[in-house]
PDB file of N, CA and C in Angstrom:
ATOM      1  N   UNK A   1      -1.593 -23.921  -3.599  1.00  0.00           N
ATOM      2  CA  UNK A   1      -1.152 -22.764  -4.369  1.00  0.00           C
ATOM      3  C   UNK A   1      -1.705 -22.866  -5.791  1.00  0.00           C
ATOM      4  N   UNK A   2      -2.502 -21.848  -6.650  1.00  0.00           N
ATOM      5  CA  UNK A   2      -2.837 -22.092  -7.770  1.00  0.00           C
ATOM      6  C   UNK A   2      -1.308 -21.954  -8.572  1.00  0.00           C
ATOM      7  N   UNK A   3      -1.673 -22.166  -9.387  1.00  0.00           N
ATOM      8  CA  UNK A   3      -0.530 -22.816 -10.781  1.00  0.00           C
ATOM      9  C   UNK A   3      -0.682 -21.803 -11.809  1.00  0.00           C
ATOM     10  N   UNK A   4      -1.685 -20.443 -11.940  1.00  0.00           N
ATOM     11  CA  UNK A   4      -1.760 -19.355 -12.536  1.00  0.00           C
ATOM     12  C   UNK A   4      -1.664 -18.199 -11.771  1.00  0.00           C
ATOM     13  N   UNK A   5      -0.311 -17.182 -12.464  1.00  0.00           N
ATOM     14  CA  UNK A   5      -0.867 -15.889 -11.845  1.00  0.00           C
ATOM     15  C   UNK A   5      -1.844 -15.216 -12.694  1.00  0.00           C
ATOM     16  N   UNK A   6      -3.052 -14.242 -12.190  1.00  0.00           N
ATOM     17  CA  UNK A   6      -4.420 -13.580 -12.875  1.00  0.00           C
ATOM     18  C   UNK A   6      -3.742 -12.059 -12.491  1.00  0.00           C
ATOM     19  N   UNK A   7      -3.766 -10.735 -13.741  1.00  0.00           N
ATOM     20  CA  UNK A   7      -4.046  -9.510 -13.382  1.00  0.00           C
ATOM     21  C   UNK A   7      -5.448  -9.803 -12.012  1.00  0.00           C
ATOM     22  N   UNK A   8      -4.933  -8.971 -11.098  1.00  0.00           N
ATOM     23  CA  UNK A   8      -5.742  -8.735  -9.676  1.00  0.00           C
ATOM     24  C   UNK A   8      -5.471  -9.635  -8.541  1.00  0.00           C
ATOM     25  N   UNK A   9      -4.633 -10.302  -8.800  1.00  0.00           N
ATOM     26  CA  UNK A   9      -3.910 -11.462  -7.750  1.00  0.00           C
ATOM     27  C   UNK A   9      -2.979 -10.484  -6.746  1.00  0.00           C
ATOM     28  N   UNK A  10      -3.201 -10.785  -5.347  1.00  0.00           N
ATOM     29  CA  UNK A  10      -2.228 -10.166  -4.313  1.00  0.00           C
ATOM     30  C   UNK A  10      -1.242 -11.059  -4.414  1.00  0.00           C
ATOM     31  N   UNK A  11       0.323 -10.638  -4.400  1.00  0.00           N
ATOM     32  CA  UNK A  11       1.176 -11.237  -4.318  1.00  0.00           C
ATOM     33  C   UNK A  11       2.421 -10.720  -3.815  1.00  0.00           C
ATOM     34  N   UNK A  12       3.630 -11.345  -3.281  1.00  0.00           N
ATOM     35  CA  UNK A  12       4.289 -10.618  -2.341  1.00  0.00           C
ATOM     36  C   UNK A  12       5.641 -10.391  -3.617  1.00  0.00           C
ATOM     37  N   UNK A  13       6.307  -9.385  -3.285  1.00  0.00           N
ATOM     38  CA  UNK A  13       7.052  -8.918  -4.127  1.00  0.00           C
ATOM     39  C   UNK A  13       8.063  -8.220  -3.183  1.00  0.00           C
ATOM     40  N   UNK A  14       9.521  -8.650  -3.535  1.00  0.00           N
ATOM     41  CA  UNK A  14      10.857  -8.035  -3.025  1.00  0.00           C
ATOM     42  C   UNK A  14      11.279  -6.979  -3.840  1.00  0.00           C
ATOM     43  N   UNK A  15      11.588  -6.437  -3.753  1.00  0.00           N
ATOM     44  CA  UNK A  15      12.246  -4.903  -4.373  1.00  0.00           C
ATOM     45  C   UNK A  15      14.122  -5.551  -4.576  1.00  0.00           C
ATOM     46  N   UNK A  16      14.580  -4.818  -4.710  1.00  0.00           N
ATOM     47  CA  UNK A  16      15.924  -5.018  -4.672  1.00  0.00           C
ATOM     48  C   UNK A  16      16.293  -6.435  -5.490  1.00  0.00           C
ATOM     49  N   UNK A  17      15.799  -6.625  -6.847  1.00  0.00           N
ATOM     50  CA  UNK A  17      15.722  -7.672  -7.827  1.00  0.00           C
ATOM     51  C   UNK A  17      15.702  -8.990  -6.723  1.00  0.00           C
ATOM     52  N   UNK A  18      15.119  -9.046  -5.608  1.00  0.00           N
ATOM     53  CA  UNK A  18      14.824  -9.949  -5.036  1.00  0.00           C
ATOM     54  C   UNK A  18      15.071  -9.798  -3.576  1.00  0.00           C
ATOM     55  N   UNK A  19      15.849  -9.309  -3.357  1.00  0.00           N
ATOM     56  CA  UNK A  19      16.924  -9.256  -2.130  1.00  0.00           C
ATOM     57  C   UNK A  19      16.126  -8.991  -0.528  1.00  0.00           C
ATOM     58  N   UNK A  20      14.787  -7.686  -1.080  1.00  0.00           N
ATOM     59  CA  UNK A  20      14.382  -7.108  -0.239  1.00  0.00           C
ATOM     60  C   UNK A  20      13.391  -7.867   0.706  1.00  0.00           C
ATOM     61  N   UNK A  21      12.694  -6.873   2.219  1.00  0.00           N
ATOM     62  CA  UNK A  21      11.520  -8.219   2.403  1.00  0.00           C
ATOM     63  C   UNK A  21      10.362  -7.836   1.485  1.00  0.00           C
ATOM     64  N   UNK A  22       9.868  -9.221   1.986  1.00  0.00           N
ATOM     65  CA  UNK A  22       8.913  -9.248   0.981  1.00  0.00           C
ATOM     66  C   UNK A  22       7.270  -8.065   1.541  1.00  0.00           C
ATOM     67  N   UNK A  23       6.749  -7.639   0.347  1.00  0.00           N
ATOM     68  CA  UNK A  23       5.461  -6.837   0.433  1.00  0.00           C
ATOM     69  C   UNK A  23       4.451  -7.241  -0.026  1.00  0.00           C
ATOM     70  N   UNK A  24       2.907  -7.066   0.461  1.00  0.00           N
ATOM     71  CA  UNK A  24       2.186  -7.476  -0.612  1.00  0.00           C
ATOM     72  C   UNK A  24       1.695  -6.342  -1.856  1.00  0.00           C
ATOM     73  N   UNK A  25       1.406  -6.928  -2.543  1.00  0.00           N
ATOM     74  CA  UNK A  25       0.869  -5.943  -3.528  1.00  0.00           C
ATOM     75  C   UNK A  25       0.517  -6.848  -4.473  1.00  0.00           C
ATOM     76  N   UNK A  26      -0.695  -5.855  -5.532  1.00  0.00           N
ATOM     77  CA  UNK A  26      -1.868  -6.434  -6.598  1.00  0.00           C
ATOM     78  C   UNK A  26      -1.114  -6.470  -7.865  1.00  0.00           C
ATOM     79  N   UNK A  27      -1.388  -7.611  -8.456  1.00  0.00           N
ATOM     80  CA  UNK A  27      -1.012  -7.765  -9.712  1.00  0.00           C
ATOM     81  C   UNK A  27      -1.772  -6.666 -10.956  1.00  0.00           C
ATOM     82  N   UNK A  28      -0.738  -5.446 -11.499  1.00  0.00           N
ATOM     83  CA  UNK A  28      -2.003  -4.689 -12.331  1.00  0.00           C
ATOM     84  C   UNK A  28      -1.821  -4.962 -13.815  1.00  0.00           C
ATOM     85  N   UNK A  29      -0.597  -5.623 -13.996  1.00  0.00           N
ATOM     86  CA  UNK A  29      -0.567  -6.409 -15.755  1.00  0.00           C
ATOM     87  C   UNK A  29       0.333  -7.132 -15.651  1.00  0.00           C
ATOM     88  N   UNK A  30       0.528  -8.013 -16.640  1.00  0.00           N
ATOM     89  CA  UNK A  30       1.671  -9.067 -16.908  1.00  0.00           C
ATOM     90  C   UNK A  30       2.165  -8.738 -18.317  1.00  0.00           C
ATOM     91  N   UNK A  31       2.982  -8.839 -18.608  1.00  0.00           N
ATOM     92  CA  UNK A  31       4.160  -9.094 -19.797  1.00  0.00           C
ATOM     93  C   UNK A  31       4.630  -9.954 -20.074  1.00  0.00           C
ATOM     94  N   UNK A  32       4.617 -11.114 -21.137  1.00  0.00           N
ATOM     95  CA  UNK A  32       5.271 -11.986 -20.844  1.00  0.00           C
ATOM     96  C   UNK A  32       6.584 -11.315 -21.987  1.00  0.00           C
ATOM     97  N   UNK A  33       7.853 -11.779 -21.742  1.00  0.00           N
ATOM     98  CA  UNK A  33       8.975 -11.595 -22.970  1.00  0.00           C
ATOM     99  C   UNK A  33       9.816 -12.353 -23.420  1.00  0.00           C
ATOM    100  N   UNK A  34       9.977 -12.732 -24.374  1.00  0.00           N
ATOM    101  CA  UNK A  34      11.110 -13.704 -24.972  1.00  0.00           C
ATOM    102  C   UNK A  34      12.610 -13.057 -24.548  1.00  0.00           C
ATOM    103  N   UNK A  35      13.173 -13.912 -23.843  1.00  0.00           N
ATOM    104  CA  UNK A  35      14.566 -13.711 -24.044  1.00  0.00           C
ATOM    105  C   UNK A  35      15.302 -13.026 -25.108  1.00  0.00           C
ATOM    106  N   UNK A  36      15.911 -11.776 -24.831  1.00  0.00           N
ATOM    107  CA  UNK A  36      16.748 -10.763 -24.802  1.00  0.00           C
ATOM    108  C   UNK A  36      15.979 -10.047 -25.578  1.00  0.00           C
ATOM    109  N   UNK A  37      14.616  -9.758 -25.687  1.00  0.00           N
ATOM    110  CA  UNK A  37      13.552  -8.399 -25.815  1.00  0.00           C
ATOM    111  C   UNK A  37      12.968  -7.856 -24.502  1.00  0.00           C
ATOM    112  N   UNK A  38      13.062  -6.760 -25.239  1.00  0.00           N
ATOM    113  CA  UNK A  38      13.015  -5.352 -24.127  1.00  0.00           C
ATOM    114  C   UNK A  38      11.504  -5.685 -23.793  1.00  0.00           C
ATOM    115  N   UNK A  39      10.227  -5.423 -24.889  1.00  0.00           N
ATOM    116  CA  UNK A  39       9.247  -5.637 -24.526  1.00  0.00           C
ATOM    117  C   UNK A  39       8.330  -6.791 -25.262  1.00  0.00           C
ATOM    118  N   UNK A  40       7.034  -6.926 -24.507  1.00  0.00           N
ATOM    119  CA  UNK A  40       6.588  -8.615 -24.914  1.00  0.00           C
ATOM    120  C   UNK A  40       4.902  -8.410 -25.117  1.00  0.00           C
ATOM    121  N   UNK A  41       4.239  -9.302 -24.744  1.00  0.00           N
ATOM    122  CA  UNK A  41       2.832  -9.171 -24.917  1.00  0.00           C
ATOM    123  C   UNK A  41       1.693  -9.322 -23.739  1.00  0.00           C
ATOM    124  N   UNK A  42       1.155  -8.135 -23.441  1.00  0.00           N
ATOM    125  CA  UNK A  42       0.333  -8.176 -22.079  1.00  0.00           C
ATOM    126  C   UNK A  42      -0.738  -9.666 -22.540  1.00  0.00           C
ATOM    127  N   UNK A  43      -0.911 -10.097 -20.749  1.00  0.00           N
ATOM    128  CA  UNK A  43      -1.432 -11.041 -21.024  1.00  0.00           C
ATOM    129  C   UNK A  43      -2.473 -11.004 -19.527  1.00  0.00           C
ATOM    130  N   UNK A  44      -3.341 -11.736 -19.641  1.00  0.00           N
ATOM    131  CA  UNK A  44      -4.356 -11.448 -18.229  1.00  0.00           C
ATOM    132  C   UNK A  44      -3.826 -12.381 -17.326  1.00  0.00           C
ATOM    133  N   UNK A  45      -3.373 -13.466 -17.285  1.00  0.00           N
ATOM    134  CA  UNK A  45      -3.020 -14.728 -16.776  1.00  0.00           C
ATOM    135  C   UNK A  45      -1.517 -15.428 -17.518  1.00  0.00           C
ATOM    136  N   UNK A  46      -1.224 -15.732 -16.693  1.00  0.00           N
ATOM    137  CA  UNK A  46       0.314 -16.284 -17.248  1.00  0.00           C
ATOM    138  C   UNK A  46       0.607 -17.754 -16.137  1.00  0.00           C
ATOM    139  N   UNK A  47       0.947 -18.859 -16.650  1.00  0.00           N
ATOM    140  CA  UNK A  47       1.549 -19.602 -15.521  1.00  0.00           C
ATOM    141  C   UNK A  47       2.650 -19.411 -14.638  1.00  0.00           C
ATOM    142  N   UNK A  48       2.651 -19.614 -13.388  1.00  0.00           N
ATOM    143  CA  UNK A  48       3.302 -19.478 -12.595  1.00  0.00           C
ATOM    144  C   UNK A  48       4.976 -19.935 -13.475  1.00  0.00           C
ATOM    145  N   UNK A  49       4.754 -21.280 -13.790  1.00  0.00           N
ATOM    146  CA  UNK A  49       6.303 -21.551 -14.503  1.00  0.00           C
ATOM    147  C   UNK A  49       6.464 -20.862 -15.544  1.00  0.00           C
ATOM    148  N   UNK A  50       5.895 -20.230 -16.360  1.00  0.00           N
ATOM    149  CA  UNK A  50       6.232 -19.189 -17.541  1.00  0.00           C
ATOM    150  C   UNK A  50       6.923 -17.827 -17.075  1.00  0.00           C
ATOM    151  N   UNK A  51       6.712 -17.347 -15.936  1.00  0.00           N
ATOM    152  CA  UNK A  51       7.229 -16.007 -15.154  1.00  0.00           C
ATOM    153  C   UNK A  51       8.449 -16.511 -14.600  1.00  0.00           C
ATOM    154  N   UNK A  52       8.990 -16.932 -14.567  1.00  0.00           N
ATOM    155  CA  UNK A  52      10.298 -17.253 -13.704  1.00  0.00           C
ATOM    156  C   UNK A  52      11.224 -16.368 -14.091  1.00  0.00           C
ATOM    157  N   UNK A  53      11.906 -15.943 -13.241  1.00  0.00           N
ATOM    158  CA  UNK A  53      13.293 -15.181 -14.067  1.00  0.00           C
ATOM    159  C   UNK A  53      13.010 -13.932 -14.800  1.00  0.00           C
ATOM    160  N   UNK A  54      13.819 -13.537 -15.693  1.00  0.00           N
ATOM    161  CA  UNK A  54      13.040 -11.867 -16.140  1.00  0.00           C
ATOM    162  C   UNK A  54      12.189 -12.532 -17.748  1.00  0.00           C
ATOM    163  N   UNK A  55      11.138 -13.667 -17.602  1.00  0.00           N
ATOM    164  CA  UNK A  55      10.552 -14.041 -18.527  1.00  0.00           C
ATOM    165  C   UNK A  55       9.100 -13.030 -18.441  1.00  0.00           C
ATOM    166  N   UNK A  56       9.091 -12.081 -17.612  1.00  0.00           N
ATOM    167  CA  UNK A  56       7.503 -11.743 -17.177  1.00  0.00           C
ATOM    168  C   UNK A  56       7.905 -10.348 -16.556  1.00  0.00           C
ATOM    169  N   UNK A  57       7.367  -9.280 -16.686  1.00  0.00           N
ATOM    170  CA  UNK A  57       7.715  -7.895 -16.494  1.00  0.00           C
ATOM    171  C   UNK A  57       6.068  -7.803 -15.476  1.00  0.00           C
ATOM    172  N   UNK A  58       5.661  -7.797 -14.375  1.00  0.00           N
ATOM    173  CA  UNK A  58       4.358  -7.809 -13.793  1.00  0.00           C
ATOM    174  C   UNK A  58       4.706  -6.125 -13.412  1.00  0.00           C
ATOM    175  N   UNK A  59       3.251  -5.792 -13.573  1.00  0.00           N
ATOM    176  CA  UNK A  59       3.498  -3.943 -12.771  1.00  0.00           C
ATOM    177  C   UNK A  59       2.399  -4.134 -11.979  1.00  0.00           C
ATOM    178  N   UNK A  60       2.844  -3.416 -11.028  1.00  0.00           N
ATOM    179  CA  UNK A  60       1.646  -3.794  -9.477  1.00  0.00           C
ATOM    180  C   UNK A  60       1.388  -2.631  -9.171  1.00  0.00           C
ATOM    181  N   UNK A  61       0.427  -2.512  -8.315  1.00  0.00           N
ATOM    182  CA  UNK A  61      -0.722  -1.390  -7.702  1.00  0.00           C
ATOM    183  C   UNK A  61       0.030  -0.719  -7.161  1.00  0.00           C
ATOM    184  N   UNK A  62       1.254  -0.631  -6.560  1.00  0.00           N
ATOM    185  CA  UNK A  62       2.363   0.265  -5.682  1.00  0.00           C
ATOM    186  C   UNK A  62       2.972   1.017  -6.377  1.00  0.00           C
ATOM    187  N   UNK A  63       2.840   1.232  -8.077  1.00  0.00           N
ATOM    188  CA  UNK A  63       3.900   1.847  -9.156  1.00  0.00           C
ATOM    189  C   UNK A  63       5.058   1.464  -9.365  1.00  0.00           C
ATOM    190  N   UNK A  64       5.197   0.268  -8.788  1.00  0.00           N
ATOM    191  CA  UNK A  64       6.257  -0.347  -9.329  1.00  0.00           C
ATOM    192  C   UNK A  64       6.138  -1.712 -10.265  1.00  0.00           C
ATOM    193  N   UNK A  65       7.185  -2.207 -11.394  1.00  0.00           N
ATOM    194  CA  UNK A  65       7.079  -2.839 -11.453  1.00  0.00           C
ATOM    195  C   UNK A  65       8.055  -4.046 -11.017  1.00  0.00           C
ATOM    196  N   UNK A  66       8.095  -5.310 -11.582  1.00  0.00           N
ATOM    197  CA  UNK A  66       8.669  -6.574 -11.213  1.00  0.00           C
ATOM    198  C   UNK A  66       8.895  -7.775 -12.439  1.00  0.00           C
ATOM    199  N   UNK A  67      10.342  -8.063 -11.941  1.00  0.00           N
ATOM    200  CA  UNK A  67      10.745  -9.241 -13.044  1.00  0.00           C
ATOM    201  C   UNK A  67      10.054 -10.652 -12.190  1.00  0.00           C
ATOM    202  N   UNK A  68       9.614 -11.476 -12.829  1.00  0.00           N
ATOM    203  CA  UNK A  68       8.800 -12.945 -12.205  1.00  0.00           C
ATOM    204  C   UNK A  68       9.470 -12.921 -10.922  1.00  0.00           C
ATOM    205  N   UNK A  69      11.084 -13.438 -11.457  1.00  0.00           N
ATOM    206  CA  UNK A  69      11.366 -14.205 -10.169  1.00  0.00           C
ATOM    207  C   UNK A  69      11.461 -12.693  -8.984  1.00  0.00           C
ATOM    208  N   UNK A  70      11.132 -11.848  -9.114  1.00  0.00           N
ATOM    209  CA  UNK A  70      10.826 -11.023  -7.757  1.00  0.00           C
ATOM    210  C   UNK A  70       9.674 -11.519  -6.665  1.00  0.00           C
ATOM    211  N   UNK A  71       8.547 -12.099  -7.561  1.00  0.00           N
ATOM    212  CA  UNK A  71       7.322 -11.838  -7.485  1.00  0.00           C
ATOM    213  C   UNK A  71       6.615 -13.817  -6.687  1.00  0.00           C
ATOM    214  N   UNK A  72       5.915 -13.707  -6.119  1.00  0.00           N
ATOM    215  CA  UNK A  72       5.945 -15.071  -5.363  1.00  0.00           C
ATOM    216  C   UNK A  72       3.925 -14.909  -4.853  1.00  0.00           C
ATOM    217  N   UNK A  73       3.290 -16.188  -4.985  1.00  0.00           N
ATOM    218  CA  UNK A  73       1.919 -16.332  -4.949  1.00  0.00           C
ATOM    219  C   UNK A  73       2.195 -15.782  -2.974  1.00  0.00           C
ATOM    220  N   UNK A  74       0.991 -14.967  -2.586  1.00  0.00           N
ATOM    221  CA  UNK A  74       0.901 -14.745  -1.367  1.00  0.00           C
ATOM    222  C   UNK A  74      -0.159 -15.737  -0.449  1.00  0.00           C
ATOM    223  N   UNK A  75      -0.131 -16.647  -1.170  1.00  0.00           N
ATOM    224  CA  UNK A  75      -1.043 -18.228  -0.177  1.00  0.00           C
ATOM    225  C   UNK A  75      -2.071 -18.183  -1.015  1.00  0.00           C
ATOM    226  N   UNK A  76      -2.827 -19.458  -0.235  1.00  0.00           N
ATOM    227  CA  UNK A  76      -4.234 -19.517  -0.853  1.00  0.00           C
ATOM    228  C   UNK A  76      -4.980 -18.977  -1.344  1.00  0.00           C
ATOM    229  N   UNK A  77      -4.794 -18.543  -2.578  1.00  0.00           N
ATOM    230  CA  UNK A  77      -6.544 -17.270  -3.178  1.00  0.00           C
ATOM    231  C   UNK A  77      -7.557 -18.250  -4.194  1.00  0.00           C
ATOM    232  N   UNK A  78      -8.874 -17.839  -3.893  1.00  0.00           N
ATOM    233  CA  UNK A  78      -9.442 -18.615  -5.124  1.00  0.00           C
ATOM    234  C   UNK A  78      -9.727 -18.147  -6.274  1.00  0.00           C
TER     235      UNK A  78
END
């Protein structure tokens, strides 16, 4: 599993702040945000451990977006 998520990375994502099954879909920006701000600073790449939790606002190719911990690497990419 790489150790970075990249804007353009497929990755599987639950809806329902986690709950739902999982889908794939493309990473189309990242956010990262400091704790208890609304908004943060787009970034192309973010580490996987920096997104955890609602540290990372990702918006994906489906029009939706996603808090980290929604969001999970979909296997091997190079």
């Amino acid at each position: 599993m790489k150790s970075t998520l990249y804007t353009g990375d497929t990755v599987i994502w639950r809806a329902n702040f986690g709950s739902a099954p999982g889908v794939e879909a493309t990473v189309s920006a990242i956010e990262l945000v400091e704790e208890g701000s609304k908004y943060g600073e787009q970034v192309e790449s973010a580490p996987w451990s920096s997104i955890s939790g609602r540290r990372a606002i990702i918006t994906l190719n489906t029009g939706n977006w996603a808090y980290g911990s929604q969001v999970s690497p979909k296997g091997p990419q190079a």
